[in-house]
Protein backbone atom coordinates (compact mmCIF):
# COMPACT_ATOMS: atom_id res chain seq x y z
CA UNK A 1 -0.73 -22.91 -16.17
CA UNK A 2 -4.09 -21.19 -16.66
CA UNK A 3 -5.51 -17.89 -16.99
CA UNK A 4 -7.62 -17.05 -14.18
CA UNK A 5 -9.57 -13.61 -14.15
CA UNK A 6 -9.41 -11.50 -10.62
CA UNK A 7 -12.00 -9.19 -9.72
CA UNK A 8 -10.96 -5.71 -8.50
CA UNK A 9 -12.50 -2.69 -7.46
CA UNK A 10 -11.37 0.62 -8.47
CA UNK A 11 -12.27 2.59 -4.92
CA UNK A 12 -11.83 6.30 -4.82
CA UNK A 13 -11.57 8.76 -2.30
CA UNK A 14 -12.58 12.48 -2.55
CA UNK A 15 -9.58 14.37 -0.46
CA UNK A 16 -11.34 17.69 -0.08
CA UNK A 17 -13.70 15.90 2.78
CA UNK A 18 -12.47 15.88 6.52
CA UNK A 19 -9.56 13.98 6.90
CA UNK A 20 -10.01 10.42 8.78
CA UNK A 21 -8.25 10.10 11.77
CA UNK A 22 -5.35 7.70 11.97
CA UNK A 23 -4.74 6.14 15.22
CA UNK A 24 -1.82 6.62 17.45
CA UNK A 25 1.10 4.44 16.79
CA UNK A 26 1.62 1.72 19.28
CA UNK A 27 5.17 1.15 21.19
CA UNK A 28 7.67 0.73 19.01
CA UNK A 29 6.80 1.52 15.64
CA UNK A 30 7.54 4.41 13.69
CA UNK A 31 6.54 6.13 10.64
CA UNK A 32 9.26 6.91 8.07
CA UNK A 33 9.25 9.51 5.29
CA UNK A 34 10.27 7.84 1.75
CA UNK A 35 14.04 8.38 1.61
CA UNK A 36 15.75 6.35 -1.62
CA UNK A 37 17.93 4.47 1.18
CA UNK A 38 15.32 2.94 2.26
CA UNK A 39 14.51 1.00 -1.14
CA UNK A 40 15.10 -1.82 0.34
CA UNK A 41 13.31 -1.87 3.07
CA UNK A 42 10.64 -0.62 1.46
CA UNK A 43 11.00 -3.86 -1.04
CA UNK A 44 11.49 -6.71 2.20
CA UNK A 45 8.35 -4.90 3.63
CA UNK A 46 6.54 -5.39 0.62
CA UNK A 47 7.62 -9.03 0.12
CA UNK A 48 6.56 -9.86 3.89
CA UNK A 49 3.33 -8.58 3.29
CA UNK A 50 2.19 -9.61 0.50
CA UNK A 51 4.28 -13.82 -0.70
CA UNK A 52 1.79 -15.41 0.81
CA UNK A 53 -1.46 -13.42 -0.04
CA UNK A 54 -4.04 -13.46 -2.74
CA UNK A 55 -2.24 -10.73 -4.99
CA UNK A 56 0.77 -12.69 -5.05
CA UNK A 57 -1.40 -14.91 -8.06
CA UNK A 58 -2.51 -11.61 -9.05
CA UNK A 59 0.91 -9.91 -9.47
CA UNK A 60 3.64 -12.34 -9.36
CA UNK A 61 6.14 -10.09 -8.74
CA UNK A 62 4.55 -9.91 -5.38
CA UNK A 63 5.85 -13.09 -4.39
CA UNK A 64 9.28 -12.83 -4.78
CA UNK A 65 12.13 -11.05 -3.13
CA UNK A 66 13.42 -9.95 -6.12
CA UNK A 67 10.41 -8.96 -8.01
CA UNK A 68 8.93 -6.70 -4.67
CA UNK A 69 12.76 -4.88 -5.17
CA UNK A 70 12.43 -4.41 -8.57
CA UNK A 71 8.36 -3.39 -8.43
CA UNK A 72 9.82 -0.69 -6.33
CA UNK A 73 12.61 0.63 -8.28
CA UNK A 74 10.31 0.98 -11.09
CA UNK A 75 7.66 3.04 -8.40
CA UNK A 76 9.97 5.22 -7.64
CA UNK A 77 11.78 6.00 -10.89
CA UNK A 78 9.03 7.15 -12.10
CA UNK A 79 8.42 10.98 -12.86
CA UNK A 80 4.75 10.30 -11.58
CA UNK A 81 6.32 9.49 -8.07
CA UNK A 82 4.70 11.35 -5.05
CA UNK A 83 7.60 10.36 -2.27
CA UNK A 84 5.17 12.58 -0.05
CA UNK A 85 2.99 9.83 0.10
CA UNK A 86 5.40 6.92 0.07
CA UNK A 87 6.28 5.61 3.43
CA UNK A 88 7.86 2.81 5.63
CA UNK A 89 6.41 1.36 8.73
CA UNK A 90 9.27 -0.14 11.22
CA UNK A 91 8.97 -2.24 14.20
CA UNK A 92 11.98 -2.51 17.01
CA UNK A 93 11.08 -4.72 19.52
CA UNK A 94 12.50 -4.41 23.24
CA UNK A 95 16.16 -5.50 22.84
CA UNK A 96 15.77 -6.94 19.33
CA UNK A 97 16.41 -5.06 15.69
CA UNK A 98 14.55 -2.70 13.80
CA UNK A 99 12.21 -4.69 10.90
CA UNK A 100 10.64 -3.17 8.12
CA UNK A 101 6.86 -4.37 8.55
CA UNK A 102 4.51 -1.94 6.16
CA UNK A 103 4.53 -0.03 3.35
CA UNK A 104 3.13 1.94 1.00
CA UNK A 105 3.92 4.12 -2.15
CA UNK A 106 1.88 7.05 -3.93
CA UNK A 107 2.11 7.89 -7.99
CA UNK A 108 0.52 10.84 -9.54
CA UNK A 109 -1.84 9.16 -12.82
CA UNK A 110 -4.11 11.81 -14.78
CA UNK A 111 -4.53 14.34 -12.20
CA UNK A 112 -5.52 11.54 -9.34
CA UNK A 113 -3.29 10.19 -6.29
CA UNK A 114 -2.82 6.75 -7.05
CA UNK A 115 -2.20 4.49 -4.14
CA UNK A 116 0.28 1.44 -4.91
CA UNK A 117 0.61 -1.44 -2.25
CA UNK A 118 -0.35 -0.69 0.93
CA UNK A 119 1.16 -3.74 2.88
CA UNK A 120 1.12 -4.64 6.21
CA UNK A 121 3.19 -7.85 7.30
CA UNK A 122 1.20 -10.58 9.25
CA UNK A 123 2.27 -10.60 12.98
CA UNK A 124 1.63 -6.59 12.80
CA UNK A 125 -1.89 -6.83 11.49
CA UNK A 126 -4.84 -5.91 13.37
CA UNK A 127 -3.47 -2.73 15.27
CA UNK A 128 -4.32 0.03 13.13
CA UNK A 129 -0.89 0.07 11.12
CA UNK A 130 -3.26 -0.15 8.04
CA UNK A 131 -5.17 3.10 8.80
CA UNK A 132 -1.79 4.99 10.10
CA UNK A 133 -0.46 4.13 6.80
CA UNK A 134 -2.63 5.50 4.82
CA UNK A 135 -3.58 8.38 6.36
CA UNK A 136 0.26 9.74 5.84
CA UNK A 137 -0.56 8.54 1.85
CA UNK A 138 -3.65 10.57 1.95
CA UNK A 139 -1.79 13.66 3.66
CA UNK A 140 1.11 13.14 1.13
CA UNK A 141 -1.28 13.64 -1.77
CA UNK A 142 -3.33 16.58 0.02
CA UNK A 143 0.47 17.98 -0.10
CA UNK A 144 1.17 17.52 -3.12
CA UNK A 145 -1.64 19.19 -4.43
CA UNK A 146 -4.26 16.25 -5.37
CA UNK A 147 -7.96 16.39 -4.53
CA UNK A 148 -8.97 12.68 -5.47
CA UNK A 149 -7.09 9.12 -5.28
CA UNK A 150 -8.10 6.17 -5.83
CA UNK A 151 -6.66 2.43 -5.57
CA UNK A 152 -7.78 -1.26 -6.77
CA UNK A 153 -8.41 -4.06 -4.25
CA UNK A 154 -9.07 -7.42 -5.49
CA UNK A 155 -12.66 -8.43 -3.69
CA UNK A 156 -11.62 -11.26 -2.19
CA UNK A 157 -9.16 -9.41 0.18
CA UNK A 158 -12.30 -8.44 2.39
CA UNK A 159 -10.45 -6.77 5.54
CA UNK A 160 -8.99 -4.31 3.12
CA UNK A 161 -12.46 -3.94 1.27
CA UNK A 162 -13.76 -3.02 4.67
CA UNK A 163 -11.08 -0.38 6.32
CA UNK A 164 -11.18 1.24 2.66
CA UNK A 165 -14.95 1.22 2.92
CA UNK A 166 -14.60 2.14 6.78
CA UNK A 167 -12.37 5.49 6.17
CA UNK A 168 -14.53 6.83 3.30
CA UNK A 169 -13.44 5.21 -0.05
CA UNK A 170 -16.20 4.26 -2.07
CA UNK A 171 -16.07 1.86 -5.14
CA UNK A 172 -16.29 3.20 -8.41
CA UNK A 173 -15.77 0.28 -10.83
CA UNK A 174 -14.81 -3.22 -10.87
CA UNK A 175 -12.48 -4.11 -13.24
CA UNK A 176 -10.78 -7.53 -14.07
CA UNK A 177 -6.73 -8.39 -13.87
CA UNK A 178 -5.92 -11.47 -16.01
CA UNK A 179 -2.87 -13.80 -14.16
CA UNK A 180 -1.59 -17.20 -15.14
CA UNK A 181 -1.98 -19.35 -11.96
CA UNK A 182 -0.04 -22.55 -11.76
């Protein structure tokens, strides 16, 4: 094992400017409002998107079933949890069973909406899930009373770089995460 140093940035997002537009969902997916049934889900969504990605290294609880079940338990036991911006992406196919496929969970830190794992699963990447996603985060924290957020990306994950970028976020900082990578 090693230590390897991943860079971030720390984007932000000023929620007092024009909303961005989220597009419309396509057949057969719906939006679902953070209910603490759906922990679960939430977790197997999480672990789909994110096993076989670059912040699996970086958070190694990323990459395993049991560790995306347990990051979430600790999300949402905290008193810092915004469940208005916490939601679950599903997928039911024609004739087949409804399959948790994206994610995404809000906390409240210092006065700022803090955005935690926004995760969509491979096969449903590329159709705007990303965007619909957060747009309810973004609503959720508008709701809840917030006027900035703000989120870390590690650099290297350059689609999410660029629809952060695309709806508005702007990068603040970059700051470093330290991970042991086999």
């Amino acid at each position: 094992m090693s230590l390897t140093y991943f860079k971030r940035f720390r984007m932000e997002l000023d929620l007092e400017r024009p909303p961005f537009a989220a597009p419309p969902l396509p057949q057969g997916y719906a939006l679902v409002p953070w209910d603490e049934g759906l922990l679960r889900d939430h977790a197997a969504a999480k672990y789909a998107s994110f096993c076989c990605e670059l912040d699996a290294n970086v958070f190694p609880c990323l990459g395993r079933r049991d560790g995306c079940l347990r990051l979430m338990r600790e999300i949402t036991r905290r008193a810092t949890f915004v469940p208005e911006s916490t939601w679950l992406l599903r997928y039911a196919p024609p004739g087949g069973r409804i399959e948790p496929v994206g994610t995404v969970q809000g906390l409240q830190l210092e006065g700022w909406g803090a955005l935690q794992n926004l995760g969509i699963t491979a096969p449903h990447r590329g159709f705007g899930l990303g965007t619909t996603l957060l747009a309810k985060a973004v609503e959720g924290f508008r709701r809840a009373g917030l006027t900035r957020m703000h989120l870390e990306v590690t650099t290297d994950n350059t689609a999410a770089v660029r629809l952060y970028t695309r709806l508005g976020f702007r990068n603040s900082r970059t700051v470093f995460k330290a991970a042991e990578v086999a």
